[in-house]
C-alpha atoms as a PDB file:
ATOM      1  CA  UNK A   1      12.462  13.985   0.072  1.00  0.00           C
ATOM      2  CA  UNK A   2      11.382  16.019   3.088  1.00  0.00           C
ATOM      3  CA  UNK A   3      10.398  19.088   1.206  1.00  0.00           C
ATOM      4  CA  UNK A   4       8.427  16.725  -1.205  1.00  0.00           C
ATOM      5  CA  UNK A   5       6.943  15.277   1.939  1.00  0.00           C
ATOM      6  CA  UNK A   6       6.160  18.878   3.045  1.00  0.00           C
ATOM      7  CA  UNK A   7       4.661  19.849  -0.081  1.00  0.00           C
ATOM      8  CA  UNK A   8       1.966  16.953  -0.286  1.00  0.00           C
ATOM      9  CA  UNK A   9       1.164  17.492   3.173  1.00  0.00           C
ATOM     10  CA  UNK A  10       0.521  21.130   3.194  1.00  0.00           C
ATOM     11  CA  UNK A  11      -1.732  19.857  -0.262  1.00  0.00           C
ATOM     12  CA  UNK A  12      -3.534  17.191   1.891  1.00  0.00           C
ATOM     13  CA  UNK A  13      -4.189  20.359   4.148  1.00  0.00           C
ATOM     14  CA  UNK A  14      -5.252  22.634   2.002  1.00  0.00           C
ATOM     15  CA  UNK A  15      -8.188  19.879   1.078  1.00  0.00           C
ATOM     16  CA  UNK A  16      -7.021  18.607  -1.712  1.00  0.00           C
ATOM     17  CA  UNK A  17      -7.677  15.043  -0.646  1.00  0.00           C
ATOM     18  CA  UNK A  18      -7.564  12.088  -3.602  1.00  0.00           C
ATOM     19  CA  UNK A  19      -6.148   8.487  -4.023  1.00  0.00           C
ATOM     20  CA  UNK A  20      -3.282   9.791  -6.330  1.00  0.00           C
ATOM     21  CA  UNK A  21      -2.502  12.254  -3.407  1.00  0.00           C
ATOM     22  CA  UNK A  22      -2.687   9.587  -0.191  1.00  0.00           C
ATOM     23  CA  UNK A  23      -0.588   7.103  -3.034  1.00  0.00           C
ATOM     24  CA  UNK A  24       2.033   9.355  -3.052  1.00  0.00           C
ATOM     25  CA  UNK A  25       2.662  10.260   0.335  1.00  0.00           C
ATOM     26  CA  UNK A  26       2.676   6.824   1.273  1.00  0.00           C
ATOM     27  CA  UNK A  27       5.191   6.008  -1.326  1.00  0.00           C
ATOM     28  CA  UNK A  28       7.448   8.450   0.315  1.00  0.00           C
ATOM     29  CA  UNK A  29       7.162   7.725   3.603  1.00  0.00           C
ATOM     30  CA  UNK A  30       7.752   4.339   3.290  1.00  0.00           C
ATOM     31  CA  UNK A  31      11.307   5.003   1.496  1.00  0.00           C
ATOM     32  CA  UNK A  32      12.271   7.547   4.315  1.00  0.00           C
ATOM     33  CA  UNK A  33      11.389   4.123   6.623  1.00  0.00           C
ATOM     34  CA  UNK A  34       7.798   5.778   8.055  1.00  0.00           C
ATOM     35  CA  UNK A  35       5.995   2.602   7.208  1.00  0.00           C
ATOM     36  CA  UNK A  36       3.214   3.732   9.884  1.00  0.00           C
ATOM     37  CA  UNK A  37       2.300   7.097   8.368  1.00  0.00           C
ATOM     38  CA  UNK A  38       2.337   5.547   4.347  1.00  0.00           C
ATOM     39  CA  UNK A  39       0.037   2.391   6.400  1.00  0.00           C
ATOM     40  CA  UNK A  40      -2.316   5.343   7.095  1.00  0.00           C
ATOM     41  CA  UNK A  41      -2.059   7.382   3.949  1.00  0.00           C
ATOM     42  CA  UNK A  42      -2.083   4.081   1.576  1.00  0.00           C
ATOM     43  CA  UNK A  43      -5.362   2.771   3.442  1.00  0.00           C
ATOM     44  CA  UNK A  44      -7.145   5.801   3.043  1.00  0.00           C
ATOM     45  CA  UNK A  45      -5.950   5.664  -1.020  1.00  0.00           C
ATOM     46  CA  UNK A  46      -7.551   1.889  -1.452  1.00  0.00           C
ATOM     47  CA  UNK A  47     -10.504   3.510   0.492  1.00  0.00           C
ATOM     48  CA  UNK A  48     -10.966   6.313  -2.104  1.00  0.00           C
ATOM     49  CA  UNK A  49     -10.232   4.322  -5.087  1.00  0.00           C
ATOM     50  CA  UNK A  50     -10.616   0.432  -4.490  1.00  0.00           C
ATOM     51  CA  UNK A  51      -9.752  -0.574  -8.185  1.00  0.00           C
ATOM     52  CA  UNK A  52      -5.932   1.344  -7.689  1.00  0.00           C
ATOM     53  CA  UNK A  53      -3.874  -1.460  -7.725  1.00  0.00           C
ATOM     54  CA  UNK A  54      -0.095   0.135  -7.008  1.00  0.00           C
ATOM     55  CA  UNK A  55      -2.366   1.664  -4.263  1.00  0.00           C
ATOM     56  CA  UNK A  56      -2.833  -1.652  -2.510  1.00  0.00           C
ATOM     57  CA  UNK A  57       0.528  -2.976  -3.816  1.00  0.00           C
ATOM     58  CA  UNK A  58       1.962  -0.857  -1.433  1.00  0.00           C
ATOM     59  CA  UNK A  59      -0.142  -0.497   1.156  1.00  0.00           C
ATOM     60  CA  UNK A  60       0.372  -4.466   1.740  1.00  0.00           C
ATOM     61  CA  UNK A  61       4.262  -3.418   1.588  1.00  0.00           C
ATOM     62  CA  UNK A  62       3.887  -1.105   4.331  1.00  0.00           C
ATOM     63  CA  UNK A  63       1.935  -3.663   6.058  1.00  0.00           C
ATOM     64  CA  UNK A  64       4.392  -5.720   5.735  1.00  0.00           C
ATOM     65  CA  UNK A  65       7.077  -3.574   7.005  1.00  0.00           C
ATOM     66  CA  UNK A  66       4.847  -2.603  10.527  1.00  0.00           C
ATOM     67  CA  UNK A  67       5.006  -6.614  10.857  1.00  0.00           C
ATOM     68  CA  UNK A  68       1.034  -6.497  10.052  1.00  0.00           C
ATOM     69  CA  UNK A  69       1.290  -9.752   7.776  1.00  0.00           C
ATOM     70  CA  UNK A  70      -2.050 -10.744   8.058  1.00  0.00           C
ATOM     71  CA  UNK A  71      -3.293  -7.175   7.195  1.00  0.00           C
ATOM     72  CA  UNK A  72      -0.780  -7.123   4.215  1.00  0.00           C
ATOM     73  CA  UNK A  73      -1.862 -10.721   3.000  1.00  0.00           C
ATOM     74  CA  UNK A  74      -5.681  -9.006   2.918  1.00  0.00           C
ATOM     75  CA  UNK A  75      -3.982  -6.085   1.089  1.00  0.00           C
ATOM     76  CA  UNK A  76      -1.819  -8.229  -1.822  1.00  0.00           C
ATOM     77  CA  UNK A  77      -5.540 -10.336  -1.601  1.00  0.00           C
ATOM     78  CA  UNK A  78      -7.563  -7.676  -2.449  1.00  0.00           C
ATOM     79  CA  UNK A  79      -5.105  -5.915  -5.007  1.00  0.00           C
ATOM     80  CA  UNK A  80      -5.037  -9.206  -6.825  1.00  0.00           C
ATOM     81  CA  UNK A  81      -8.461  -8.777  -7.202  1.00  0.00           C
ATOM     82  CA  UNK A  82      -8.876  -5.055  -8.179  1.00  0.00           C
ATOM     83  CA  UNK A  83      -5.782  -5.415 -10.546  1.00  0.00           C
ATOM     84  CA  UNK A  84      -7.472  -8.713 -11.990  1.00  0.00           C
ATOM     85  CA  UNK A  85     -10.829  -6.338 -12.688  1.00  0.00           C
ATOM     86  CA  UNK A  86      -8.591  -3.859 -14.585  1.00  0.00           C
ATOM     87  CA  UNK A  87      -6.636  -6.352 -16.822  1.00  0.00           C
ATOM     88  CA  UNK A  88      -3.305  -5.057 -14.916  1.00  0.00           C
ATOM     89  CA  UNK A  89      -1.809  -8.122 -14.906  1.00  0.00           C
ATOM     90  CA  UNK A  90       1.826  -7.368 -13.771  1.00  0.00           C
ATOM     91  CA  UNK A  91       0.743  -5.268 -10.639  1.00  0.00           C
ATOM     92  CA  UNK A  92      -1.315  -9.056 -10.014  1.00  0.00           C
ATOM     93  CA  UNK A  93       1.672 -11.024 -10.711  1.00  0.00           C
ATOM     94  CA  UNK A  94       3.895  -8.733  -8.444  1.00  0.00           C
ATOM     95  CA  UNK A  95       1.285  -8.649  -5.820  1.00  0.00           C
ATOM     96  CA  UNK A  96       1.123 -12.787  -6.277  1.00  0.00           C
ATOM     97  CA  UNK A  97       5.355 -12.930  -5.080  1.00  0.00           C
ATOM     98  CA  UNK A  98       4.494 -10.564  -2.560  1.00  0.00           C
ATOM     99  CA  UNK A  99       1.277 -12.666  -1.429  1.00  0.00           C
ATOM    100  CA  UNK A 100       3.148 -15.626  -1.229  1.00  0.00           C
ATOM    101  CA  UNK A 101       6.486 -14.061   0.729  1.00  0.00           C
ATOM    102  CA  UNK A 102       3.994 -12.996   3.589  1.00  0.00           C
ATOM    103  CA  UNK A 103       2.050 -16.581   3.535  1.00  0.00           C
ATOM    104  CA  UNK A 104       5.238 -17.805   3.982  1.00  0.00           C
ATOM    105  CA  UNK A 105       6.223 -15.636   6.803  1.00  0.00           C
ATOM    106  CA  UNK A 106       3.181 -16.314   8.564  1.00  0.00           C
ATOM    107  CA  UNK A 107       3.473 -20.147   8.169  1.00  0.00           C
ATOM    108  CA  UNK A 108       7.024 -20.184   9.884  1.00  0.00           C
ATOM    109  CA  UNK A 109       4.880 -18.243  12.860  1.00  0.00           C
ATOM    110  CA  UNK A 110       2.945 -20.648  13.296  1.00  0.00           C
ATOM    111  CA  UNK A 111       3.366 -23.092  16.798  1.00  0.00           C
END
């Protein structure tokens, strides 16, 4: 996983910058448990391509995991929407139990 890691970077580096690219990196660093870095790499893939919707399925996931709920409930929000547009309907159902797992999280914070 590391030398894949290595590999994209050093591709990111050479300025070959796209929303497949950032998707991927983030992807891997969130399963090697670097939620921050795939946060930063997944944002700038929804920024590059709004309408990717396993884009900003897992960019709320790595929200998620940095304990940024209300950031990942904007994420799964949006994602809806952009996999709505496309006629993706299972990324919007998946991003709908993933919506509803953080509302739920952030109701139990509540005072």
């Amino acid at each position: 996983m590391a030398d894949m890691i290595s590999n994209l970077e050093a591709m990111l580096a050479g300025g070959h910058d796209n929303a497949l690219l950032r998707y991927t990196l983030g992807c891997h660093y969130l399963k090697t448990g670097a939620a921050q870095l795939a946060v930063d790499h997944l944002h700038e893939a929804v920024r590059l391509d709004p309408s990717y919707s396993a884009a900003w399925k897992v960019y709320g996931k790595s929200l998620a995991a940095v304990n940024d709920l209300e950031g990942a409930r904007a994420a799964f929000t949006q994602g809806i929407q952009a996999a709505g547009d496309k006629g993706d309907i299972q990324a919007a159902r998946e991003m709908q139990v993933f919506l509803r797992r953080v509302q739920k999280q952030l109701a139990g914070q509540s005072p």
